[in-house]
Protein backbone atom coordinates (compact mmCIF):
# COMPACT_ATOMS: atom_id res chain seq x y z
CA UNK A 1 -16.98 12.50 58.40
CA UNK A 2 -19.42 13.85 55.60
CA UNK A 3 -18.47 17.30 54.27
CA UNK A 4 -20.56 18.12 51.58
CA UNK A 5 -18.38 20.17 49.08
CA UNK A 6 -20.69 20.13 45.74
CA UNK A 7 -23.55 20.95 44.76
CA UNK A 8 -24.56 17.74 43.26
CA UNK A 9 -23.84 15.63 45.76
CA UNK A 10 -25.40 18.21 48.44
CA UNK A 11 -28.76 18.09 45.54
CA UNK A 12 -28.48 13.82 46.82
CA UNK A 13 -28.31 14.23 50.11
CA UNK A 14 -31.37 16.88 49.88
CA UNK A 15 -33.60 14.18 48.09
CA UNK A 16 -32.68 11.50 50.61
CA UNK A 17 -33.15 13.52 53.55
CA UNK A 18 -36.89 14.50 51.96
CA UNK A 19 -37.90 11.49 51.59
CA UNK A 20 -37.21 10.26 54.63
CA UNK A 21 -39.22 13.04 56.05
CA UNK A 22 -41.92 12.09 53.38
CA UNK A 23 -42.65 8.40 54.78
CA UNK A 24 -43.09 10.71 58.47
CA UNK A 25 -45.96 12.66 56.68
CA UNK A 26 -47.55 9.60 55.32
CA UNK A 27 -47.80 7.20 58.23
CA UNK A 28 -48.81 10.29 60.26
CA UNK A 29 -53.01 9.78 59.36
CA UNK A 30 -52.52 5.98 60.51
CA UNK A 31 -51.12 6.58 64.08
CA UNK A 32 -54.18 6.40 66.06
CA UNK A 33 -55.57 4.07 69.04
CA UNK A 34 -56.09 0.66 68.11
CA UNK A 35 -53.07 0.00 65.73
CA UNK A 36 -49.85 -1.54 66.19
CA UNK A 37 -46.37 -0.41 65.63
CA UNK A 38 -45.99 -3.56 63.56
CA UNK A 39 -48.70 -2.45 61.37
CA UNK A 40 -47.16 1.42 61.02
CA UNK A 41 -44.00 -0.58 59.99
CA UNK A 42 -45.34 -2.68 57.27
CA UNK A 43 -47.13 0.70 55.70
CA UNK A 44 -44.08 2.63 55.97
CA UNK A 45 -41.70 -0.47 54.58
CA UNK A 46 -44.49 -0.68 51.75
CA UNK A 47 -44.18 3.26 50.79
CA UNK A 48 -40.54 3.40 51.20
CA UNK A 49 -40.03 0.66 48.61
CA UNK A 50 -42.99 1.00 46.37
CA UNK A 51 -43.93 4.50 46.01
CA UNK A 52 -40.44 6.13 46.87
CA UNK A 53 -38.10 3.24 45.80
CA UNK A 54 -35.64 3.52 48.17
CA UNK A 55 -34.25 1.20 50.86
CA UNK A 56 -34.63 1.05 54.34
CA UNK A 57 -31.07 1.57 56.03
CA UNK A 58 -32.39 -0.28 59.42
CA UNK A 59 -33.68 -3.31 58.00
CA UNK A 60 -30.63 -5.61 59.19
CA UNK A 61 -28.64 -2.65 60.66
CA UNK A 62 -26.19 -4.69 63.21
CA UNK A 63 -23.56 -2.96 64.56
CA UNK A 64 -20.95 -5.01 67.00
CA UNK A 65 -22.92 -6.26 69.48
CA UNK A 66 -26.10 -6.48 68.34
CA UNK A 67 -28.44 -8.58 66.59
CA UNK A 68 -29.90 -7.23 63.08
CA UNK A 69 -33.11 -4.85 63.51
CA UNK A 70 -36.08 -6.13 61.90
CA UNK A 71 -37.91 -2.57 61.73
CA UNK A 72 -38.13 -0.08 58.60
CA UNK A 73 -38.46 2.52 61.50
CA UNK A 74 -37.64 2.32 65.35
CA UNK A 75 -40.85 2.52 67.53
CA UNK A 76 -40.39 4.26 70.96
CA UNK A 77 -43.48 4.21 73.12
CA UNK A 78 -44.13 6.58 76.10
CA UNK A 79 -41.03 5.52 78.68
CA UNK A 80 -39.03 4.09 75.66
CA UNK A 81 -36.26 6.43 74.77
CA UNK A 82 -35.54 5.00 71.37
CA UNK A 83 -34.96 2.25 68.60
CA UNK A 84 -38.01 0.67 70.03
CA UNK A 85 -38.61 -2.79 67.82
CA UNK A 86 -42.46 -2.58 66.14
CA UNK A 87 -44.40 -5.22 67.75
CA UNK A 88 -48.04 -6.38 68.58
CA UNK A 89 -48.68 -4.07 71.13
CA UNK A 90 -51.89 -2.26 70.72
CA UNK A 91 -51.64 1.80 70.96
CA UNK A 92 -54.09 3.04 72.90
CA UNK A 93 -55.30 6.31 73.43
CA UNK A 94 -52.67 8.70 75.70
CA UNK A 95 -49.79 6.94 74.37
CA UNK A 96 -46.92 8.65 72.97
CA UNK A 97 -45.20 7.58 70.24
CA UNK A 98 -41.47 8.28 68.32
CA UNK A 99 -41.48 7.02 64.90
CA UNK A 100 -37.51 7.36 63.68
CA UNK A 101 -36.64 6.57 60.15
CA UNK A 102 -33.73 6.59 58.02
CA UNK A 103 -33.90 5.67 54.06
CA UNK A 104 -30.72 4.99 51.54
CA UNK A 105 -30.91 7.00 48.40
CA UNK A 106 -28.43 7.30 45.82
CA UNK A 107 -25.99 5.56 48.15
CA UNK A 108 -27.20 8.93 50.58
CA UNK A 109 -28.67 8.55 53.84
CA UNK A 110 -31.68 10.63 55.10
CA UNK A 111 -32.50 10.50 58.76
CA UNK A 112 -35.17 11.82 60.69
CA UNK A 113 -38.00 11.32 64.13
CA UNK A 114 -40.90 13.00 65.04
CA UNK A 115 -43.34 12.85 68.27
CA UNK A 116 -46.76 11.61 67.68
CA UNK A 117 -49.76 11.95 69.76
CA UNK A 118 -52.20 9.30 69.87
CA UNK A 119 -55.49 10.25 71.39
CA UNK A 120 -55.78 12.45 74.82
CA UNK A 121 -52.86 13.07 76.24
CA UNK A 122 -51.37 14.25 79.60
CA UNK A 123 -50.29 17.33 80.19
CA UNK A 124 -46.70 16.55 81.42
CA UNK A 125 -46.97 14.54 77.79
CA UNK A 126 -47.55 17.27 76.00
CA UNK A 127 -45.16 19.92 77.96
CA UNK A 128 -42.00 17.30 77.49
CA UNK A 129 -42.68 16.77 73.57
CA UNK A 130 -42.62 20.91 73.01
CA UNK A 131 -40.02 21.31 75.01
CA UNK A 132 -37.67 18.56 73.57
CA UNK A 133 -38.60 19.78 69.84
CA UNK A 134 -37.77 23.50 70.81
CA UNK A 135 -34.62 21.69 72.35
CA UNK A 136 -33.55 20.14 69.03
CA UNK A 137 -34.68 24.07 67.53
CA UNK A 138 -31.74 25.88 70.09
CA UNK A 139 -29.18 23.41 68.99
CA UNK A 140 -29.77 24.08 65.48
CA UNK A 141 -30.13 27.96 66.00
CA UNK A 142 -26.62 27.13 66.99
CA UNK A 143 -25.29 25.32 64.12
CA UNK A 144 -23.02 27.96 61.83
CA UNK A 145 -19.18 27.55 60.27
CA UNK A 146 -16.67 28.14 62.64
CA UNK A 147 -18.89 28.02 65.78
CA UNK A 148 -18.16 24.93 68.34
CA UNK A 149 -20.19 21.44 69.14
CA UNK A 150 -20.12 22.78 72.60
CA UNK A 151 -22.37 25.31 71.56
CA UNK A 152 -25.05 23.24 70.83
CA UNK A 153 -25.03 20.47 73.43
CA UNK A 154 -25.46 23.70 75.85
CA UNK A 155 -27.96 24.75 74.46
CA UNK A 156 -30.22 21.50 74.14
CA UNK A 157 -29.22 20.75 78.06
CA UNK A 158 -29.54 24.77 78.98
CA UNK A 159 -33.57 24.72 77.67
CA UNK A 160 -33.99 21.23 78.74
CA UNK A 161 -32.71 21.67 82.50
CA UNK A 162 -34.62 24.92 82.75
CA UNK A 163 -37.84 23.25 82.37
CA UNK A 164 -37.30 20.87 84.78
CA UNK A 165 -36.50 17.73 82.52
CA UNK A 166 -33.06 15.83 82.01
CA UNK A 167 -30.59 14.72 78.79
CA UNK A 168 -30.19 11.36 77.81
CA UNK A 169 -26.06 11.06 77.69
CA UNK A 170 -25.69 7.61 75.99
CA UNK A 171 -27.22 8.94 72.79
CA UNK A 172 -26.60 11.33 70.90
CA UNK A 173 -26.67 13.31 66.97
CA UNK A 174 -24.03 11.81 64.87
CA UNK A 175 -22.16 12.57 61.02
CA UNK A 176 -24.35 11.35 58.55
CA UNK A 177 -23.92 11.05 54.30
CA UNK A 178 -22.64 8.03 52.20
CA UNK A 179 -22.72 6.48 55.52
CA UNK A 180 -25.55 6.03 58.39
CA UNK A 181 -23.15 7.01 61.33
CA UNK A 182 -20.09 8.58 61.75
CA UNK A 183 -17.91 11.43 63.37
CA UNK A 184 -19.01 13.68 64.82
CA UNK A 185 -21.08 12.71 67.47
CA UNK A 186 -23.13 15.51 68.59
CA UNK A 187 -23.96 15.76 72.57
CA UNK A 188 -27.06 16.84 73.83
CA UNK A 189 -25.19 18.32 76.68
CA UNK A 190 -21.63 20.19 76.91
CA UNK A 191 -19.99 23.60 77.41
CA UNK A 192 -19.86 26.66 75.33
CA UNK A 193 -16.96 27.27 73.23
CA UNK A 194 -15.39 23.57 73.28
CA UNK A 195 -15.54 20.28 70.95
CA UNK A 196 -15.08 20.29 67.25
CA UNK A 197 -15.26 23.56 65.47
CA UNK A 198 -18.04 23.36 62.53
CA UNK A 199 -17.46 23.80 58.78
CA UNK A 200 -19.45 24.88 55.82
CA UNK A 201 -20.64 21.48 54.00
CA UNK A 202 -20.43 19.15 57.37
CA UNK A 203 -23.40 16.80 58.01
CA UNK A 204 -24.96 15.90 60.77
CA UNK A 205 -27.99 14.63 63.06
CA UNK A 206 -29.20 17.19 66.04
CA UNK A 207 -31.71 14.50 67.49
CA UNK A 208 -32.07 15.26 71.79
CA UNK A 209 -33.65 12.25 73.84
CA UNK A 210 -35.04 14.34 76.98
CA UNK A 211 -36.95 12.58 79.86
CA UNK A 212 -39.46 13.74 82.39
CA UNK A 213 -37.83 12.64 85.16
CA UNK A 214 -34.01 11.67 85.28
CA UNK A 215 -31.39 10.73 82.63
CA UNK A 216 -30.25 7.48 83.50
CA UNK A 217 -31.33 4.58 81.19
CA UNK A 218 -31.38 0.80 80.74
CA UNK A 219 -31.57 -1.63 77.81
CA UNK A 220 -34.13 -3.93 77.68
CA UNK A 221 -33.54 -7.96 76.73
CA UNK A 222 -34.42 -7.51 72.80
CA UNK A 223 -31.13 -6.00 72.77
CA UNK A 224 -32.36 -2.87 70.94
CA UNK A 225 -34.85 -1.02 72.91
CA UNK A 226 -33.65 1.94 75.15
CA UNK A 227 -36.40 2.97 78.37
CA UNK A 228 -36.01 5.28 81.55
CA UNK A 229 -34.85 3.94 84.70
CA UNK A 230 -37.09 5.43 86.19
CA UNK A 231 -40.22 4.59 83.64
CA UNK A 232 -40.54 8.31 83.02
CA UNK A 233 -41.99 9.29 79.53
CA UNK A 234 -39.22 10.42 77.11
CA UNK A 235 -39.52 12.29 73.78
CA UNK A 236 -37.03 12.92 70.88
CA UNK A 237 -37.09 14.37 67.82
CA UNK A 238 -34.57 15.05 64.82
CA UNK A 239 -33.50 16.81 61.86
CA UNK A 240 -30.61 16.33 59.36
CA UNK A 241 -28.35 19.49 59.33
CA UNK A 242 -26.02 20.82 56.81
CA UNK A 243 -23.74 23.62 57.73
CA UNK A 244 -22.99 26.79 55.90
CA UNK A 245 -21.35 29.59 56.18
CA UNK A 246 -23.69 31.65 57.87
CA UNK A 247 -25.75 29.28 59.61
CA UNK A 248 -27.46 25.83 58.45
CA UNK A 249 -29.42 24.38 56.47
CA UNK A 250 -32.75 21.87 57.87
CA UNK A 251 -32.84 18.72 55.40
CA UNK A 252 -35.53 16.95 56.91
CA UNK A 253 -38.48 19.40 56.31
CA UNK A 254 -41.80 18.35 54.86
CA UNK A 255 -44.95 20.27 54.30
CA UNK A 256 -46.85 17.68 57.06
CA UNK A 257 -43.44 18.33 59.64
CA UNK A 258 -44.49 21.14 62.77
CA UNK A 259 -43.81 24.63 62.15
CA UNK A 260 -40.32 25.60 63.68
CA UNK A 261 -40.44 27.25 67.24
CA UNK A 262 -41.30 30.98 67.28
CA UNK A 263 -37.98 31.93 68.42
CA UNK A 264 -36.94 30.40 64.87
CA UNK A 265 -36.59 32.98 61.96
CA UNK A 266 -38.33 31.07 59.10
CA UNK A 267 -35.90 32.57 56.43
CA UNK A 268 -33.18 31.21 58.13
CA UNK A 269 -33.93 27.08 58.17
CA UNK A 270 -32.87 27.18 54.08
């Protein structure tokens, strides 16, 4: 587990975590019908390691069991739920799109996905992609020293449920720092008051995977790629947390990243 406990090394983990959410604003003018997830991979590879030199941290990423991704970023398309491999599929106009990144800096990891929208789309489209990003906003809201990991999985599943949409369970935020995973994994779903308690410096991923229609999910044969059971669209998105001691602090921001929620005091994401 990452606890952050100077300011220096907090100052790292700040620059890592903006970058990362710098190669989202930049690929974001170049996701439009008629281009390939391939293609958005080779631009954001190309940025990452010539204009921000830094280093992918998925590029070969094989944990037990699987065989090394090839991707600078995971491409999830409309049913995919996540670490979609970019390929030579065209993206055409309604599809939606996750584009999930994470960038060593420093020896500091910086993680971070966003929806995008390419073309028309549906309403139900729409509807699930607000809803899971004000989903990742209530578990954050919850995020303060001394408060539980309960606390937030209820929330995320609590807003979710409500509108009708279900909680990926396989997946879920994880410790992040000098290292790209680690304790503790944060739930999507849970009870109030139980799990770990928080403390001031800890870092972590809130990043909710919630689908249209129900929660169970299947791997496909690349060994990587995560889709609905029921090929219902699914949307995530994710920020890089640090806790303090009276709330949190939002890593990931970027000028080109959506405004927080309204139910979000703006002074209180630094």
């Amino acid at each position: 587990m990452s606890i952050i406990n100077n300011e220096n090394d907090l100052n790292k983990m700040r620059s890592a975590c903006k970058d990362a959410a710098k190669i989202l604003d930049f690929i974001t003018s170049y996701v439009k019908p008629g281009v390939t997830t391939r293609y958005l991979d080779k631009l954001c590879l190309e940025y990452l390691t010539n204009e921000l030199k830094v280093k992918s941290a998925t590029i070969g990423y094989a944990p037990q069991g699987h065989s090394p991704f090839p991707g600078s970023i995971c491409t999830s398309v409309n049913h995919q739920v996540c670490h979609g491999i970019p390929n030579d599929k065209i993206l055409k106009n309604g599809d939606s799109l996750n584009i999930d990144v994470t960038i060593i800096k420093d020896g500091w990891y910086g993680d971070t996905s966003r929806m995008y929208h390419i073309g028309d789309q549906s309403i139900q489209s729409l509807r699930l992609s607000e809803i899971t990003y004000e989903c990742m906003w209530k578990g954050i809201q919850k995020v303060k020293n001394s408060v539980r990991l309960g606390d937030i999985g209820h929330a995320i599943q609590k807003h979710a449920e409500e509108a009708g949409f279900s909680v990926v369970r396989e997946f879920c935020g994880h410790g992040i720092g000098r290292k790209f995973h680690e304790d503790p994994q944060v739930l999507h779903y849970g009870k109030p008051n139980t799990g770990e308690i928080l403390r001031t410096g800890m870092l972590f991923t809130i990043e909710p995977m919630i689908n249209a229609g129900k929660k169970e999910i299947k791997q496909l044969s690349d060994g990587w790629t995560i889709v609905t059971k029921d090929h219902s669209l699914s949307a995530q998105w994710e920020h890089t947390i640090c806790v303090t001691d009276d709330g949190y602090e939002v890593l990931t921001l970027s000028p080109g990243a959506p405004k927080p929620p309204s139910f979000i005091d703006n002074q209180d994401i630094f």
